[in-house]
PDB file of N, CA and C in Angstrom:
ATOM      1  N   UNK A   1      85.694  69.616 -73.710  1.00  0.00           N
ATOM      2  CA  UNK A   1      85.826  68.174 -73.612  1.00  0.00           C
ATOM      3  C   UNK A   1      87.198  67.808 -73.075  1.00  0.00           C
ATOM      4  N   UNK A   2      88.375  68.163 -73.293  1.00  0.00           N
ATOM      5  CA  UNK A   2      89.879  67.981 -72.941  1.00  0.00           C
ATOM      6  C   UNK A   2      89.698  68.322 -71.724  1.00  0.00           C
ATOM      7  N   UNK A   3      89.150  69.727 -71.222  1.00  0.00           N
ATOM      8  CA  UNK A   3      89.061  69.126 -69.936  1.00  0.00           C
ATOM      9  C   UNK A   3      88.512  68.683 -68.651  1.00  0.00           C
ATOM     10  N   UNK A   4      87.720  68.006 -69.038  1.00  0.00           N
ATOM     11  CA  UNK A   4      86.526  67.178 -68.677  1.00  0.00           C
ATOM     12  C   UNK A   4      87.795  65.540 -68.595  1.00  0.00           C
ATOM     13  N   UNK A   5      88.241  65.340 -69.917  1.00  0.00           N
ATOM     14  CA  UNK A   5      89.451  64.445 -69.890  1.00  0.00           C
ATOM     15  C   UNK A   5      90.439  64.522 -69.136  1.00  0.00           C
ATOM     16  N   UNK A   6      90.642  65.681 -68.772  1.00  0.00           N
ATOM     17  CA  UNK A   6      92.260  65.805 -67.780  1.00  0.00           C
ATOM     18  C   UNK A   6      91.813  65.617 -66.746  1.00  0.00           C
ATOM     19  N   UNK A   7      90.334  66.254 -66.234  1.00  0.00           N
ATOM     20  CA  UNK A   7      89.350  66.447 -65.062  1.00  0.00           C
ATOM     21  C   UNK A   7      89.607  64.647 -64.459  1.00  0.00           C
ATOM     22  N   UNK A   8      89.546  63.720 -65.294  1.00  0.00           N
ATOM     23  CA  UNK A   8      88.582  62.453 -65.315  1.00  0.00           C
ATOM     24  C   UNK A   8      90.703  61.613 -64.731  1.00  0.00           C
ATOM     25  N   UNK A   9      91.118  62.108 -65.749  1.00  0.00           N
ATOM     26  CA  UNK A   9      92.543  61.332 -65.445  1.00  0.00           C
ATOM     27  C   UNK A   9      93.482  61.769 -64.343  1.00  0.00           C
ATOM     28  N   UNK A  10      93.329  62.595 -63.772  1.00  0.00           N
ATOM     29  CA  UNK A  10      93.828  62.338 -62.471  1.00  0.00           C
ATOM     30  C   UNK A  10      93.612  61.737 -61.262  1.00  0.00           C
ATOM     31  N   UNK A  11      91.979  61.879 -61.069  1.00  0.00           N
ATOM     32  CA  UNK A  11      91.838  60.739 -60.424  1.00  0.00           C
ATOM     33  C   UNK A  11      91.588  59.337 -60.459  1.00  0.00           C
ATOM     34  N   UNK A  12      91.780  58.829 -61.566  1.00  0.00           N
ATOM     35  CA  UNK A  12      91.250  57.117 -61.803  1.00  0.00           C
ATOM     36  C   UNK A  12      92.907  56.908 -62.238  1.00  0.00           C
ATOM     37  N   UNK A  13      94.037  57.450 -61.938  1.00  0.00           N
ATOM     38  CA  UNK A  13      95.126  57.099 -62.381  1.00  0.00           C
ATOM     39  C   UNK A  13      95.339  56.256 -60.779  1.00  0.00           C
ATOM     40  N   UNK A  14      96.331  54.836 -61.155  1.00  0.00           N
ATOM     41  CA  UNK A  14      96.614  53.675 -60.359  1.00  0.00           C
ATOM     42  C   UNK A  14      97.639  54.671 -59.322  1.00  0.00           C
ATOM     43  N   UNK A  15      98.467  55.519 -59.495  1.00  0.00           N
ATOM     44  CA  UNK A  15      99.235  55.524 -58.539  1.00  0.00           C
ATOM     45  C   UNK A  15      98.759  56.552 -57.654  1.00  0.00           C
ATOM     46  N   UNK A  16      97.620  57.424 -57.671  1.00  0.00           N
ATOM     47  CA  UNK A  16      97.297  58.546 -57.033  1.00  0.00           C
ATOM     48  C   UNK A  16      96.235  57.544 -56.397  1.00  0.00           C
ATOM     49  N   UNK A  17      95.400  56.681 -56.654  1.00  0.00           N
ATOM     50  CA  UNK A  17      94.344  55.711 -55.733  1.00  0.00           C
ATOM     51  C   UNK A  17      95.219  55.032 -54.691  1.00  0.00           C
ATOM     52  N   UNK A  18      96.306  54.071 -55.048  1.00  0.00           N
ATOM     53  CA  UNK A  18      97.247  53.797 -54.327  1.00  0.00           C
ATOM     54  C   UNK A  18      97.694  54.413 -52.867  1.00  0.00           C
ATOM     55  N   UNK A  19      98.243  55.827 -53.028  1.00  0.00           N
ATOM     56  CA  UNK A  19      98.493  56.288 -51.763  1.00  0.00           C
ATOM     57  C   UNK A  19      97.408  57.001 -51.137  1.00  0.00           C
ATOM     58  N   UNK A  20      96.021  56.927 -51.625  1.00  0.00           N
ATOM     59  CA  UNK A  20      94.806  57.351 -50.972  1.00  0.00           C
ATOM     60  C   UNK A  20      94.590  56.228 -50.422  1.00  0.00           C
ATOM     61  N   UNK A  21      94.794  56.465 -48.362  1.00  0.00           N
ATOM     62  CA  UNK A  21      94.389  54.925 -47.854  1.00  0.00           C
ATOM     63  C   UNK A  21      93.177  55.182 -47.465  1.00  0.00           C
ATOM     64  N   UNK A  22      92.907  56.539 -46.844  1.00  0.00           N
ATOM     65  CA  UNK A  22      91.557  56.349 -45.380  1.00  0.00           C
ATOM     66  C   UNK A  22      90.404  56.091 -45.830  1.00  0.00           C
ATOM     67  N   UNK A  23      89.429  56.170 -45.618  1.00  0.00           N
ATOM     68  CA  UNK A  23      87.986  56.049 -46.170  1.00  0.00           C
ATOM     69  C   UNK A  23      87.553  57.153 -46.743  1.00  0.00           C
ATOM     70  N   UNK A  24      87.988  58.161 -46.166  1.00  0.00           N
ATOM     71  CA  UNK A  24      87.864  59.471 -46.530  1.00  0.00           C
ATOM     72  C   UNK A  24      88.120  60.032 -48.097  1.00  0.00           C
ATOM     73  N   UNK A  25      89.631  59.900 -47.739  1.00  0.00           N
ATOM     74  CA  UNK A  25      90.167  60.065 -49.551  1.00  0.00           C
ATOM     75  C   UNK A  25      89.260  59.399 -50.317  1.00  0.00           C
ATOM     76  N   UNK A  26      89.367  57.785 -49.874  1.00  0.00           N
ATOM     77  CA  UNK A  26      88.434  56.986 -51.066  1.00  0.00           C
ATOM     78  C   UNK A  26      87.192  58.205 -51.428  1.00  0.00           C
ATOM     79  N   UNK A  27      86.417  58.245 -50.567  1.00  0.00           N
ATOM     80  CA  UNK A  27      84.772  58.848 -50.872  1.00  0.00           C
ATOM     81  C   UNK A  27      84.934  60.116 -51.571  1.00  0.00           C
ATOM     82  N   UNK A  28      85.770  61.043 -50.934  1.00  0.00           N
ATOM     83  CA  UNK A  28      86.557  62.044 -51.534  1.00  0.00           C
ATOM     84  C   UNK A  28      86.666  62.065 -53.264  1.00  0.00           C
ATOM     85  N   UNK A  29      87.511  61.017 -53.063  1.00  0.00           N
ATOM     86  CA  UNK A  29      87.865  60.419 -54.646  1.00  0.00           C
ATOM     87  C   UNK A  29      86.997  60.261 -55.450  1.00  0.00           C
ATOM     88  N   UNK A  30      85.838  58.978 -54.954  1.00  0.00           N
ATOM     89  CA  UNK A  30      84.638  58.864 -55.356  1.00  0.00           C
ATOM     90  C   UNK A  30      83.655  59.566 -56.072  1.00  0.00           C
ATOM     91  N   UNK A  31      83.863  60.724 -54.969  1.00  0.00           N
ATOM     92  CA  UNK A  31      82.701  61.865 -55.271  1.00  0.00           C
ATOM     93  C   UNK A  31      83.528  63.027 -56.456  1.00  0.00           C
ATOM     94  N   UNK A  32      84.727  62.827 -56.585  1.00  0.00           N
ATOM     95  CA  UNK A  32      85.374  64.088 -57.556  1.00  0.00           C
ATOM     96  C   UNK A  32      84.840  63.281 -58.927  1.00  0.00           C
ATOM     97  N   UNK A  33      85.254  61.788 -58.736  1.00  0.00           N
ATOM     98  CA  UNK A  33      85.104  61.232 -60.567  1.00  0.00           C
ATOM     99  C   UNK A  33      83.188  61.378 -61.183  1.00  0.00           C
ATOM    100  N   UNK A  34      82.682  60.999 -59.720  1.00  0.00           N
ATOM    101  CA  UNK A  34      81.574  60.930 -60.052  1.00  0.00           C
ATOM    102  C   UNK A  34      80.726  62.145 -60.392  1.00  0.00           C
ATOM    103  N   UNK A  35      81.293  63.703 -59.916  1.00  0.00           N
ATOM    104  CA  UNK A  35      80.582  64.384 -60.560  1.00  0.00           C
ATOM    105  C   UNK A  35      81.595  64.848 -61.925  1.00  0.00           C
ATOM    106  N   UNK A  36      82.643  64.716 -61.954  1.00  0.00           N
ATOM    107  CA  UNK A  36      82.955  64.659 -63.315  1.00  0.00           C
ATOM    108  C   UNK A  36      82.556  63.831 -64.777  1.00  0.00           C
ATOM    109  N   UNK A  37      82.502  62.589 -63.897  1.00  0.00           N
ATOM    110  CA  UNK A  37      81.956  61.869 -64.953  1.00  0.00           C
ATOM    111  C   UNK A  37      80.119  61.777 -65.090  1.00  0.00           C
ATOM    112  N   UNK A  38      79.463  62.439 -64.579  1.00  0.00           N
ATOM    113  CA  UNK A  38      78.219  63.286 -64.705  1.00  0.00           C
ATOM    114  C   UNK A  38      77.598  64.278 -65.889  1.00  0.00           C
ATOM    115  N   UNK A  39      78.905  65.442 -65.567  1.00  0.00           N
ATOM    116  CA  UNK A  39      79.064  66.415 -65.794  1.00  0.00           C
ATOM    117  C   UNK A  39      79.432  66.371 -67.587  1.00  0.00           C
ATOM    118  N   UNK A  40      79.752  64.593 -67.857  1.00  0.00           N
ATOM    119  CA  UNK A  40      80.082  65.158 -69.554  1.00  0.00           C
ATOM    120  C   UNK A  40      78.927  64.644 -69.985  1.00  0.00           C
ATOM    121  N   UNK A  41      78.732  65.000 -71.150  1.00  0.00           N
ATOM    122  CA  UNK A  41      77.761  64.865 -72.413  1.00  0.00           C
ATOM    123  C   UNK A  41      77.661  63.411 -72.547  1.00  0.00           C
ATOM    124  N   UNK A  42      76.369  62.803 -72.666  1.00  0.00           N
ATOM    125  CA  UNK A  42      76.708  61.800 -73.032  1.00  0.00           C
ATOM    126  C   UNK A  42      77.202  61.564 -74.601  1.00  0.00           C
ATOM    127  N   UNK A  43      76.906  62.097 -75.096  1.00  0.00           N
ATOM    128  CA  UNK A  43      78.134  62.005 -76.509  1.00  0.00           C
ATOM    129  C   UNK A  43      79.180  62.450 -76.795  1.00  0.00           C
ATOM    130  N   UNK A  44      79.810  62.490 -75.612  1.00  0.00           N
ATOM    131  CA  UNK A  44      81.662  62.788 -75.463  1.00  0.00           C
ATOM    132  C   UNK A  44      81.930  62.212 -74.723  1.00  0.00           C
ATOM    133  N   UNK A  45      81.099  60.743 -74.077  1.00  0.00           N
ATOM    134  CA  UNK A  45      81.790  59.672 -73.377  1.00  0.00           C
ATOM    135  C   UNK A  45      82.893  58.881 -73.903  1.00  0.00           C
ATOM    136  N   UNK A  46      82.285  58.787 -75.239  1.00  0.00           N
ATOM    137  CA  UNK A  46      83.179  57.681 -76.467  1.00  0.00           C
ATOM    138  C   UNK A  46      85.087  58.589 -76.073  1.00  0.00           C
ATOM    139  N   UNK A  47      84.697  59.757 -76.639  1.00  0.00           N
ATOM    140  CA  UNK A  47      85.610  60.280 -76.927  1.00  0.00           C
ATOM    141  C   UNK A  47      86.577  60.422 -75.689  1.00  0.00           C
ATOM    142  N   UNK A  48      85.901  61.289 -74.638  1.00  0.00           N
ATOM    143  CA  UNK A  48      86.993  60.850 -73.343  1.00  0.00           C
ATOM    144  C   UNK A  48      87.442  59.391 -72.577  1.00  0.00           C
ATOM    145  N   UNK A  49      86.634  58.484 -72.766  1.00  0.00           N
ATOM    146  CA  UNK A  49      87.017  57.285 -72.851  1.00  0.00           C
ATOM    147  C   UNK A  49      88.162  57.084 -73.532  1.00  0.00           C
ATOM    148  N   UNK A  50      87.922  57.081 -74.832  1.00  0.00           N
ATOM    149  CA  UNK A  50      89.868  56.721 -75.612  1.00  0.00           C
ATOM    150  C   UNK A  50      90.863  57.334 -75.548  1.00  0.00           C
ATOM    151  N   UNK A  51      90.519  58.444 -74.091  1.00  0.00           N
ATOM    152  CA  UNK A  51      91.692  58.875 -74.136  1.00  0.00           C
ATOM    153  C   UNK A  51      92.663  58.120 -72.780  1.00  0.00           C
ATOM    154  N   UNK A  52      92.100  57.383 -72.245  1.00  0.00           N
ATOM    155  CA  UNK A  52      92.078  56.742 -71.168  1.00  0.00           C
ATOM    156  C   UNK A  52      93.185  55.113 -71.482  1.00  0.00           C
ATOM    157  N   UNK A  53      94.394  55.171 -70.297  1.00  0.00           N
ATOM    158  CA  UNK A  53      95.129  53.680 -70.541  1.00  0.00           C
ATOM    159  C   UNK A  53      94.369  52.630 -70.339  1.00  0.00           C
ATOM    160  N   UNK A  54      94.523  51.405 -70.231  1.00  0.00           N
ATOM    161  CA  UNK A  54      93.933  50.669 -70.040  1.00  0.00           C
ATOM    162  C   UNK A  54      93.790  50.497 -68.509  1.00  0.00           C
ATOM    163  N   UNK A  55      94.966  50.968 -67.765  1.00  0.00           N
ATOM    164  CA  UNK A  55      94.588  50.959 -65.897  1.00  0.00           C
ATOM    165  C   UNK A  55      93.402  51.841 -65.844  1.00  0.00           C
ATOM    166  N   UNK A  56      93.584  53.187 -66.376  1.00  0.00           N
ATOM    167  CA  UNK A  56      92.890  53.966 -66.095  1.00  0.00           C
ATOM    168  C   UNK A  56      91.449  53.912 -66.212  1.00  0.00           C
ATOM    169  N   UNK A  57      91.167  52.526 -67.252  1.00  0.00           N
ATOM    170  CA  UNK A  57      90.105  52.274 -67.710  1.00  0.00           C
ATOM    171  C   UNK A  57      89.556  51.487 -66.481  1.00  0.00           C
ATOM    172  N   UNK A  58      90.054  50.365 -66.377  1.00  0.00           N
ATOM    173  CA  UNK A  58      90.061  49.445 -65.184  1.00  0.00           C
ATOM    174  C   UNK A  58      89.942  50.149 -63.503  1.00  0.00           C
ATOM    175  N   UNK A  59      90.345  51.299 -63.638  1.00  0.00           N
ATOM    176  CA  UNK A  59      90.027  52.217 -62.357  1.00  0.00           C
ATOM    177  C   UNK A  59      88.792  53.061 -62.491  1.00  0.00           C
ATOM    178  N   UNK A  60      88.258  53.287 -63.511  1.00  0.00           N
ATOM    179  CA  UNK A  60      86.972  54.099 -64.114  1.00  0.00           C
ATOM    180  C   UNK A  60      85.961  53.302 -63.799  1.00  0.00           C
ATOM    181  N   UNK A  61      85.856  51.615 -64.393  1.00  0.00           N
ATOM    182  CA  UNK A  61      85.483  50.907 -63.828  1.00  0.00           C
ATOM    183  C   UNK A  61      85.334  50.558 -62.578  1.00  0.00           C
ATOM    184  N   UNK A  62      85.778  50.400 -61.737  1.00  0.00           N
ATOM    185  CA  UNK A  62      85.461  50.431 -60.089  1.00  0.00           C
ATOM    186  C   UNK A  62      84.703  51.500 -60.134  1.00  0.00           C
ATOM    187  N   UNK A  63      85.608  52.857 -60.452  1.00  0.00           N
ATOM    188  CA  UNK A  63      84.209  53.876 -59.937  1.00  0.00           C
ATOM    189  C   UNK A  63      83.299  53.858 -60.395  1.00  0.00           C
ATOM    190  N   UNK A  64      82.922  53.317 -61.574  1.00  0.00           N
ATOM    191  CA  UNK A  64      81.430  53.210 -61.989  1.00  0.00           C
ATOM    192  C   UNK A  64      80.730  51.849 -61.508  1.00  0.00           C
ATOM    193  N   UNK A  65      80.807  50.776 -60.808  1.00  0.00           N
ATOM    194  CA  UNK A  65      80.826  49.687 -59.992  1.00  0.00           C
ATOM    195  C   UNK A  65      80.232  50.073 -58.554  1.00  0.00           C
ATOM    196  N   UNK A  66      81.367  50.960 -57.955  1.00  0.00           N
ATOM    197  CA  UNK A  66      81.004  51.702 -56.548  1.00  0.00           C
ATOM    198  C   UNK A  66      79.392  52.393 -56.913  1.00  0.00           C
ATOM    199  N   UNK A  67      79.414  53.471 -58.123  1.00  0.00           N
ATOM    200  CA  UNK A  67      78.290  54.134 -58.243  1.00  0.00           C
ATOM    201  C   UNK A  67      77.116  53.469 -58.073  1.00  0.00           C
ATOM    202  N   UNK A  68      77.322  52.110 -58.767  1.00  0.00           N
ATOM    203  CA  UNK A  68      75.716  50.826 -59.122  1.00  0.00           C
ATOM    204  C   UNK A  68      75.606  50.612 -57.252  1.00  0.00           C
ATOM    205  N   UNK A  69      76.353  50.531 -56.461  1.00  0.00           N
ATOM    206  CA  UNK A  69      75.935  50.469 -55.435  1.00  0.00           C
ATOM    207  C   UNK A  69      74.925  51.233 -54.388  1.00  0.00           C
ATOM    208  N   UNK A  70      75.210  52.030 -54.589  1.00  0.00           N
ATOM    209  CA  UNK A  70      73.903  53.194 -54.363  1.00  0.00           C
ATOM    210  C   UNK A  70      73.039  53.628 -55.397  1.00  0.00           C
ATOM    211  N   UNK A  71      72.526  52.874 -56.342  1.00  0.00           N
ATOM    212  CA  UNK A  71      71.553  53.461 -57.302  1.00  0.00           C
ATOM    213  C   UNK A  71      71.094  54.705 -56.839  1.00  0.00           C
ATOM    214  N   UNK A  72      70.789  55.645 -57.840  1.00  0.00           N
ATOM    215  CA  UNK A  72      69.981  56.989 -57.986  1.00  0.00           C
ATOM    216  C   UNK A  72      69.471  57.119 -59.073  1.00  0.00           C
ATOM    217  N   UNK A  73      67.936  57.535 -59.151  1.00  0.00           N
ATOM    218  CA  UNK A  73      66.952  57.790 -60.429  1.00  0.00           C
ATOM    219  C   UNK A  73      67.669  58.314 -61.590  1.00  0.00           C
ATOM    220  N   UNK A  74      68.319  59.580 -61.507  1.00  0.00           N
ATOM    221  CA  UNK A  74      69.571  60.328 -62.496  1.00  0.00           C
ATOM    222  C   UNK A  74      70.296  59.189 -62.875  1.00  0.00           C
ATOM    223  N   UNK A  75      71.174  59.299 -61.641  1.00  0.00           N
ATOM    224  CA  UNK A  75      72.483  58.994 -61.535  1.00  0.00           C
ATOM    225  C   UNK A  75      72.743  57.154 -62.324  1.00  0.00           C
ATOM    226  N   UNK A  76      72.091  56.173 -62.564  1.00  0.00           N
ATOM    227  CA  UNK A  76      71.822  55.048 -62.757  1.00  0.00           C
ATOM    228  C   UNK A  76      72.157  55.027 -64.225  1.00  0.00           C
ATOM    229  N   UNK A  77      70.996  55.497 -64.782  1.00  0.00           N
ATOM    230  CA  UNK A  77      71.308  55.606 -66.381  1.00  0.00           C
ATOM    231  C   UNK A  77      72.566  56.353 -66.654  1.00  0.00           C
ATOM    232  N   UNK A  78      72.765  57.565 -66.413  1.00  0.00           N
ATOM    233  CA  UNK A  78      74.192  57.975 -66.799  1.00  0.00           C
ATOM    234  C   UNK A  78      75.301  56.321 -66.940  1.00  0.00           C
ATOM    235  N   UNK A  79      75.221  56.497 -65.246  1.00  0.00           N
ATOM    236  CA  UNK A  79      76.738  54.930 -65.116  1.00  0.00           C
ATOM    237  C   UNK A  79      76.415  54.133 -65.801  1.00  0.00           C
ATOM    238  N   UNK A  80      75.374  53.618 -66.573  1.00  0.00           N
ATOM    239  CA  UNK A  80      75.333  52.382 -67.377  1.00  0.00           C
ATOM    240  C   UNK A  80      75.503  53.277 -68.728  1.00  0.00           C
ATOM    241  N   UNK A  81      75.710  54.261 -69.171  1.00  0.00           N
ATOM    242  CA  UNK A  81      76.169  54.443 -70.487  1.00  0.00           C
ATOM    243  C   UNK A  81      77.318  54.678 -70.402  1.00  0.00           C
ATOM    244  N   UNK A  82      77.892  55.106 -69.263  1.00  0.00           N
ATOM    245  CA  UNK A  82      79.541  55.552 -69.112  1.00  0.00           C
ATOM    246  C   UNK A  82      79.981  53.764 -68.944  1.00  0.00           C
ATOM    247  N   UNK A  83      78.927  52.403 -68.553  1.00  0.00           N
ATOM    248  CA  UNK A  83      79.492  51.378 -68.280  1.00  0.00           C
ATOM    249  C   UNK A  83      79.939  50.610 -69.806  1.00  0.00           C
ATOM    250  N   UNK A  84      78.622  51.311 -70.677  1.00  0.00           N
ATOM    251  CA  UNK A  84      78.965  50.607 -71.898  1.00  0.00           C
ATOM    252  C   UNK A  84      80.002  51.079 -72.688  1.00  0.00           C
ATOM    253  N   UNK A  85      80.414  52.636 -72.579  1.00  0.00           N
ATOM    254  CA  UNK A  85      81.552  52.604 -73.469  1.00  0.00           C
ATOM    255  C   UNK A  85      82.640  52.495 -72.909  1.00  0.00           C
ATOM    256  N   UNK A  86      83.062  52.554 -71.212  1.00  0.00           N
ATOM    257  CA  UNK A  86      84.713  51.704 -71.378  1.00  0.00           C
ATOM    258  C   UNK A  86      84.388  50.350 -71.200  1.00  0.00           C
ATOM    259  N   UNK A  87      83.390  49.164 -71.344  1.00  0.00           N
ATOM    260  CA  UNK A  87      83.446  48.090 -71.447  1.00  0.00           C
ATOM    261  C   UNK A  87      83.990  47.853 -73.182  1.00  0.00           C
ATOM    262  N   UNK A  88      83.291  48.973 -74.046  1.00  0.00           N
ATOM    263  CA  UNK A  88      83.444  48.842 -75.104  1.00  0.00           C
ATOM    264  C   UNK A  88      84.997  49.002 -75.393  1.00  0.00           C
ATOM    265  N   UNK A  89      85.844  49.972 -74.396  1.00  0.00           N
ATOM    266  CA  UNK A  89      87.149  49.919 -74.764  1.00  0.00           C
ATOM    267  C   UNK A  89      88.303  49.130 -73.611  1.00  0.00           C
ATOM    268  N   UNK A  90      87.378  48.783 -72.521  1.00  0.00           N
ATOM    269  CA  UNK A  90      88.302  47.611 -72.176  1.00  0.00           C
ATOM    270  C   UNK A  90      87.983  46.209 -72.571  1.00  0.00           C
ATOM    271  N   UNK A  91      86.839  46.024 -73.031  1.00  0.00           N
ATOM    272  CA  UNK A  91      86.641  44.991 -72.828  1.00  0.00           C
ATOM    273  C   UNK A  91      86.162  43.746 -71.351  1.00  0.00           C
ATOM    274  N   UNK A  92      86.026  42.310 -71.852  1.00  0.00           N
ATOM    275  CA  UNK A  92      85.463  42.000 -70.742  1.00  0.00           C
ATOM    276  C   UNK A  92      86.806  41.557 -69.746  1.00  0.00           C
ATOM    277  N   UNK A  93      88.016  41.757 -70.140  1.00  0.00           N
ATOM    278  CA  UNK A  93      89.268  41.876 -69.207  1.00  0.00           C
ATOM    279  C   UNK A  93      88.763  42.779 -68.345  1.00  0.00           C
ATOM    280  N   UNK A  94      88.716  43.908 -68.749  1.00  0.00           N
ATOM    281  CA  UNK A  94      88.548  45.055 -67.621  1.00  0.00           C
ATOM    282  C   UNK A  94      87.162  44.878 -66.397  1.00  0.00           C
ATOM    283  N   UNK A  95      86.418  44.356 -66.859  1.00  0.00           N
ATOM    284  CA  UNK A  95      85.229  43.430 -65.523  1.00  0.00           C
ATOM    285  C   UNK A  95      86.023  42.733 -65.171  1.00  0.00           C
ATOM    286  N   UNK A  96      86.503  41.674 -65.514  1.00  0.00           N
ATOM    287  CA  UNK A  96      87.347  40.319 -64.743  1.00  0.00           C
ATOM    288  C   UNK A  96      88.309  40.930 -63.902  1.00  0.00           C
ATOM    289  N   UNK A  97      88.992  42.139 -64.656  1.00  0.00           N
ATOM    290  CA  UNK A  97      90.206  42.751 -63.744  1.00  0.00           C
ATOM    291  C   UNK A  97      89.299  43.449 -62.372  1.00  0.00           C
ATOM    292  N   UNK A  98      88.437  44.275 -62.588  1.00  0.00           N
ATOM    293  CA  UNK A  98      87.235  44.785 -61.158  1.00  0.00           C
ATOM    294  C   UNK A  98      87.313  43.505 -60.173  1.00  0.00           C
ATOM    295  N   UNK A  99      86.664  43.201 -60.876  1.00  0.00           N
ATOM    296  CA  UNK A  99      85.571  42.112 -60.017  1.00  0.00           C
ATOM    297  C   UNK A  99      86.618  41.007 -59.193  1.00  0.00           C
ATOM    298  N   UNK A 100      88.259  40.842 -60.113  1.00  0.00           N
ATOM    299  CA  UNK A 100      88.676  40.130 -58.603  1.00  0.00           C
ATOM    300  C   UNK A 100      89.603  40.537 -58.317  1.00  0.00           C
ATOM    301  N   UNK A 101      89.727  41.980 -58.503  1.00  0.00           N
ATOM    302  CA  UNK A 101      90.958  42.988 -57.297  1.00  0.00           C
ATOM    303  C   UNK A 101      90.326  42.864 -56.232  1.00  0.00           C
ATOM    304  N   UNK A 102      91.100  43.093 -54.915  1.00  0.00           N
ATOM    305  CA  UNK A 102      91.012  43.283 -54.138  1.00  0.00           C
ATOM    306  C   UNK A 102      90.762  44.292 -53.089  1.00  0.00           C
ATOM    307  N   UNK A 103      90.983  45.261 -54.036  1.00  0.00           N
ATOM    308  CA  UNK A 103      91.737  46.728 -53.671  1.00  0.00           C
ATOM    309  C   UNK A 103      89.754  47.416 -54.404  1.00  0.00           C
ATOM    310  N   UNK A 104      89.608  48.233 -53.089  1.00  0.00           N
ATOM    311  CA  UNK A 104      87.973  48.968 -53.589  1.00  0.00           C
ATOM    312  C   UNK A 104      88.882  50.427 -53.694  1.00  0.00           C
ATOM    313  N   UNK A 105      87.794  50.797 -54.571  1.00  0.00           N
ATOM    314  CA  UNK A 105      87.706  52.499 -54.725  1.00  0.00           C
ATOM    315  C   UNK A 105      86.545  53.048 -53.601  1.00  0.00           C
TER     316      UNK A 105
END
């Protein structure tokens, strides 16, 4: 599980998205969180979730945002349980903070 957590926090950290400009990195990026965040249990979401700042939360978010954009049969249900527990630990700040950045993952 720790590292599945370390796996998850390097890329949803604000300053490593930051200097990823091209489209590339982004998808790049995209595709590392998303099979990491796949790849855990769903009953060690809770737990790697709190280990997460609140940016980091707010950046988890986008990537799970980006994911709802391409629905997949799998892939759908996972992101809506990974949506409910960092909503559960950001709260509805952390949607409001998504939804009017500017800045996509």
């Amino acid at each position: 599980m720790k590292f599945f957590a370390s796996g998850l926090t390097v890329p949803v950290s604000e300053a490593i998205c930051e200097t990823w400009g091209s489209i590339i990195d982004q998808d790049a990026a995209f595709n590392l969180v998303l099979r990491v965040i796949l790849s855990i249990k769903t009953s060690d979401i809770e737990k790697t979730v709190s280990q997460l700042d609140r940016d980091q939360i707010d950046m988890l978010m986008k990537y799970i945002y980006r994911g709802f954009e391409n629905p997949s049969e799998g892939r759908s249900a996972q992101l809506l349980a990974w949506h409910e527990k960092v909503f559960a630990a950001g709260g509805i700040g952390s949607i409001v903070r998504v939804l009017t950045d500017k800045k996509r993952v």
